[in-house]
N, C-alpha and C. Protein backbone atom coordinates (compact mmCIF):
# COMPACT_ATOMS: atom_id res chain seq x y z
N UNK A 1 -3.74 12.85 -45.96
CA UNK A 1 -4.24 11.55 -46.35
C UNK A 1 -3.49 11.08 -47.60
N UNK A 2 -2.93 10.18 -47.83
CA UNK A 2 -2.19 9.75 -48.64
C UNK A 2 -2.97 9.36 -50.32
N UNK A 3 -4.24 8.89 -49.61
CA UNK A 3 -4.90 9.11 -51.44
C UNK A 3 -4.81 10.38 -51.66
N UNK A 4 -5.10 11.48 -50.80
CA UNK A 4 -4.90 12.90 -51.74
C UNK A 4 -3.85 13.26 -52.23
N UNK A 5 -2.66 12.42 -51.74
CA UNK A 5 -1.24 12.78 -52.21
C UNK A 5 -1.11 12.30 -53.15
N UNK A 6 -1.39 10.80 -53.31
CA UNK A 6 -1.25 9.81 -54.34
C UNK A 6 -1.90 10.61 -56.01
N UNK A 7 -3.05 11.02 -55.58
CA UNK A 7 -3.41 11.73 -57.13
C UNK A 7 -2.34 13.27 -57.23
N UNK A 8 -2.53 13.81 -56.34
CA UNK A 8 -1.40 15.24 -56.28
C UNK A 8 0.24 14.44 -57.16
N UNK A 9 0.57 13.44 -56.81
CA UNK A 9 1.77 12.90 -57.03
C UNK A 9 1.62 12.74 -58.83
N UNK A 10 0.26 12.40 -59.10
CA UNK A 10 -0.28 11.72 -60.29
C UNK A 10 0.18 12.95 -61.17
N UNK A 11 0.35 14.03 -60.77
CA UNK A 11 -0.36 15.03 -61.57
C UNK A 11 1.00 15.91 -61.75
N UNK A 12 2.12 15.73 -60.36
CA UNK A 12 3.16 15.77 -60.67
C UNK A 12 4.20 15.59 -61.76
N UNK A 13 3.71 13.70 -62.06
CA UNK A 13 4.75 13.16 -62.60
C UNK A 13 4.48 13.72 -64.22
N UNK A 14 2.56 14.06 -64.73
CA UNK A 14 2.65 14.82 -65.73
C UNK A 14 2.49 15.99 -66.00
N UNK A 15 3.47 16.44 -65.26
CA UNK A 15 3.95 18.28 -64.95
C UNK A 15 5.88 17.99 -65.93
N UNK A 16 5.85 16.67 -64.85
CA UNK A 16 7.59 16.56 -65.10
C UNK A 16 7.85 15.59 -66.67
N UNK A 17 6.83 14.68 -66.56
CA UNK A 17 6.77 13.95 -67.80
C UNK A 17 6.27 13.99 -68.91
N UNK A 18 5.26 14.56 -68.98
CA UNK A 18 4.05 14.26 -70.08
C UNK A 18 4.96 14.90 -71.01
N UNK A 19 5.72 15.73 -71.27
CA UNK A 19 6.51 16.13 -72.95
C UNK A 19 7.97 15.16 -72.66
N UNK A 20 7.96 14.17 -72.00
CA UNK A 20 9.20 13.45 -72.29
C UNK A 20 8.64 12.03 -72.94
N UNK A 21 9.76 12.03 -74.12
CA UNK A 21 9.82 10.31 -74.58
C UNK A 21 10.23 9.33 -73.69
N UNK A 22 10.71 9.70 -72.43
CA UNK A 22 11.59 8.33 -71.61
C UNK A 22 12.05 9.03 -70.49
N UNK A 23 11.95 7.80 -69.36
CA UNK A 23 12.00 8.05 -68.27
C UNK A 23 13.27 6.98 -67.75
N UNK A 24 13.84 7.91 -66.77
CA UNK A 24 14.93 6.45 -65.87
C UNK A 24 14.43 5.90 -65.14
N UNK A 25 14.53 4.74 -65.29
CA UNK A 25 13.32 3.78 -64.12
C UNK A 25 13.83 4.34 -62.93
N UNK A 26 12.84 4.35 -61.71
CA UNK A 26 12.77 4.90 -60.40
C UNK A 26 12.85 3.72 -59.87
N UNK A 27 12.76 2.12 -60.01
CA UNK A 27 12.74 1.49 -59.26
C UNK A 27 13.50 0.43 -60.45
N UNK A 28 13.87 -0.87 -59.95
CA UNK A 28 15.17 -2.00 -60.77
C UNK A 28 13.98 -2.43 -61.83
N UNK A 29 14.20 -2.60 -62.88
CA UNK A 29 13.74 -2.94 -64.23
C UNK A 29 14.11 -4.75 -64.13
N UNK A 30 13.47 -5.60 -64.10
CA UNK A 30 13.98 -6.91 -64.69
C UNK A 30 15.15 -7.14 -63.43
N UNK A 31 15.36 -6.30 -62.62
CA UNK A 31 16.60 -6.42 -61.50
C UNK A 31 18.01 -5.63 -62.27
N UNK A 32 17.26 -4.54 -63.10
CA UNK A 32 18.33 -3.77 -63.77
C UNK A 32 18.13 -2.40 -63.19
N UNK A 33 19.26 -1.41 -62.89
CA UNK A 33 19.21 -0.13 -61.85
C UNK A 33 19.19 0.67 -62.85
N UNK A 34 18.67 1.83 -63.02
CA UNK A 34 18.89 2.70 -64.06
C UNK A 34 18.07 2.52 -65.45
N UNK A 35 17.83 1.93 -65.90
CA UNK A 35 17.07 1.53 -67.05
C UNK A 35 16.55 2.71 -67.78
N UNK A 36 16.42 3.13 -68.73
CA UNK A 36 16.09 4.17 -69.62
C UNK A 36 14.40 3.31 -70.46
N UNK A 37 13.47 3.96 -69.91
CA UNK A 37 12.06 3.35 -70.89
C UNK A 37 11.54 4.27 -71.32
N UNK A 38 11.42 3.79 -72.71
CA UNK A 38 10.53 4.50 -73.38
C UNK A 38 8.99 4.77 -73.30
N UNK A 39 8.04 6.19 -72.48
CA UNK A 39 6.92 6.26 -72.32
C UNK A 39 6.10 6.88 -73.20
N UNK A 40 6.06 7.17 -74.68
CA UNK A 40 5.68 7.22 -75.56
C UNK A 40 5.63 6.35 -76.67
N UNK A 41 4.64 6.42 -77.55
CA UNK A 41 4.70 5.73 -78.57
C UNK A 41 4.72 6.23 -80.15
N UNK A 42 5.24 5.78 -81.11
CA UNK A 42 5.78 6.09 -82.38
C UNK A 42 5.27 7.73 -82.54
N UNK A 43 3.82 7.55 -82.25
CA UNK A 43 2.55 8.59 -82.95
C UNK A 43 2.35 9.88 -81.90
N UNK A 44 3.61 9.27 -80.75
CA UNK A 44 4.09 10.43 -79.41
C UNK A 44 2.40 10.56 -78.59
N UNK A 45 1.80 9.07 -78.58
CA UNK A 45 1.04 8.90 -77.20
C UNK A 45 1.60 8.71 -76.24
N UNK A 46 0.73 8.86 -75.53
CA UNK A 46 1.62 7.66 -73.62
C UNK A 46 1.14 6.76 -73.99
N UNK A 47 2.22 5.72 -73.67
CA UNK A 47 1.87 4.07 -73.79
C UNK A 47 1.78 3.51 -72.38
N UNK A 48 2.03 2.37 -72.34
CA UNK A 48 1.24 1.49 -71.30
C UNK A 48 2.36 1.82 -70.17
N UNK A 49 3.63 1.88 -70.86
CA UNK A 49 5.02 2.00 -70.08
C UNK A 49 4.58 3.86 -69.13
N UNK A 50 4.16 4.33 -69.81
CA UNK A 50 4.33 5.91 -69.18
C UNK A 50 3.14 5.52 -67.68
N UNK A 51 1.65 5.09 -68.28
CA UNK A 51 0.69 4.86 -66.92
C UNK A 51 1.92 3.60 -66.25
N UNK A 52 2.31 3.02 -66.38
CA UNK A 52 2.83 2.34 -64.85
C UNK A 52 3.78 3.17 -64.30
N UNK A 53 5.09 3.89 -64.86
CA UNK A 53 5.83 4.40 -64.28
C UNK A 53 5.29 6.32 -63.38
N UNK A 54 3.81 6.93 -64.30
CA UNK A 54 2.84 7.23 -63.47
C UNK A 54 2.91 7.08 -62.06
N UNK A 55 2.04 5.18 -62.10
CA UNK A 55 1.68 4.71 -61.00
C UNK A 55 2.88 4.95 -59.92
N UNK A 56 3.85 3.80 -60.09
CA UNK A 56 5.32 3.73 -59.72
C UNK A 56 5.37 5.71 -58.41
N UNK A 57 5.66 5.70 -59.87
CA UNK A 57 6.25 7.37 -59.00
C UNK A 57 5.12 8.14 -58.19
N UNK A 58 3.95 7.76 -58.15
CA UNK A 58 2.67 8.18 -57.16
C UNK A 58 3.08 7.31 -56.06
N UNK A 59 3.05 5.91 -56.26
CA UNK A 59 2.76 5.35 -55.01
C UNK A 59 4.11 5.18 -54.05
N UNK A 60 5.23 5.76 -54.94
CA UNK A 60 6.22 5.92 -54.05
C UNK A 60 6.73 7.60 -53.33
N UNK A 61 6.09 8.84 -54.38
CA UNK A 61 6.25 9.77 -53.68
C UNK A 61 4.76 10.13 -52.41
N UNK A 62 3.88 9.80 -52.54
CA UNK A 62 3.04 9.83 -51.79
C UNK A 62 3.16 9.55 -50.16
N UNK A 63 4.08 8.54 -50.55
CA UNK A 63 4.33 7.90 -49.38
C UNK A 63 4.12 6.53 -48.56
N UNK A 64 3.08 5.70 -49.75
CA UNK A 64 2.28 4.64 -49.76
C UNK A 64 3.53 3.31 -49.79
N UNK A 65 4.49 3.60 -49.86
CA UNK A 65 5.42 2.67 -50.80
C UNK A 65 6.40 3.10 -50.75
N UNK A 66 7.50 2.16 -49.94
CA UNK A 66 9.39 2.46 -49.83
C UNK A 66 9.52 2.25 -51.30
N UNK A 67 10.36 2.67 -51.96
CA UNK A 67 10.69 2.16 -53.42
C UNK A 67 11.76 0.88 -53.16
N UNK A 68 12.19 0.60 -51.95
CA UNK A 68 12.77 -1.04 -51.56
C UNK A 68 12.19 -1.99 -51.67
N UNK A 69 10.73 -1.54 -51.60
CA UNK A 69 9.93 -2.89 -51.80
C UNK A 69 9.21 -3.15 -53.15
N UNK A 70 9.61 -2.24 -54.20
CA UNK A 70 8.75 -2.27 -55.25
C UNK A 70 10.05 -2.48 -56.89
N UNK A 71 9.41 -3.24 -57.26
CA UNK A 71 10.08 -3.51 -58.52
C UNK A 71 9.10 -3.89 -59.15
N UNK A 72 9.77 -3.65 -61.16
CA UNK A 72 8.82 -3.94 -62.24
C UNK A 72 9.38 -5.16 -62.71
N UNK A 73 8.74 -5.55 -64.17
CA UNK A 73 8.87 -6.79 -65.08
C UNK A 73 10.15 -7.86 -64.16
N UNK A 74 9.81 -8.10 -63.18
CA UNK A 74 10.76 -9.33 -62.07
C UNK A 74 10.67 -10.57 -62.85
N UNK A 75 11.14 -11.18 -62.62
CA UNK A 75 11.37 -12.47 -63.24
C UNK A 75 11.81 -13.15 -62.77
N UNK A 76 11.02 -14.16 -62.35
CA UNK A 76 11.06 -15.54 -61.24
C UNK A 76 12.03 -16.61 -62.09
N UNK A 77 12.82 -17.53 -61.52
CA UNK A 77 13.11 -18.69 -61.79
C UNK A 77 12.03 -19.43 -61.74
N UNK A 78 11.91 -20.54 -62.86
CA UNK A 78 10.90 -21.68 -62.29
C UNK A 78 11.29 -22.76 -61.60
């Protein structure tokens, strides 16, 4: 069942992350490939950046989600 994966995935990413300052985005940043973000903050919390890229990497290793169809901070023309 893919919610059980989705938290299993959760728990993954802070196996692989939780002692890192920064992650390479897994999916296009702004429509940028590679992107280096910072998921900590000054005082070495997780910031807001670490729970989305979390999310990100659950709902794409789980299986819930091609990472083709998913991008962050996009930015529309008006």
């Amino acid at each position: 069942m893919a919610i059980n994966k989705f938290g299993e995935c959760k728990i993954q990413f802070d196996k692989e992350y939780g002692n890192k300052n920064s992650i390479i985005a897994l999916v296009p940043v702004n429509l940028e490939q590679n992107k280096s973000c910072i998921i900590k903050s000054k005082s070495n919390e997780r910031n807001e950046e670490y729970y989305k890229w979390q999310f990100v990497y659950s709902i794409i290793n789980s299986g819930m989600y091609s990472s083709d169809y998913i991008g962050v901070e996009v930015c529309l023309p008006n």
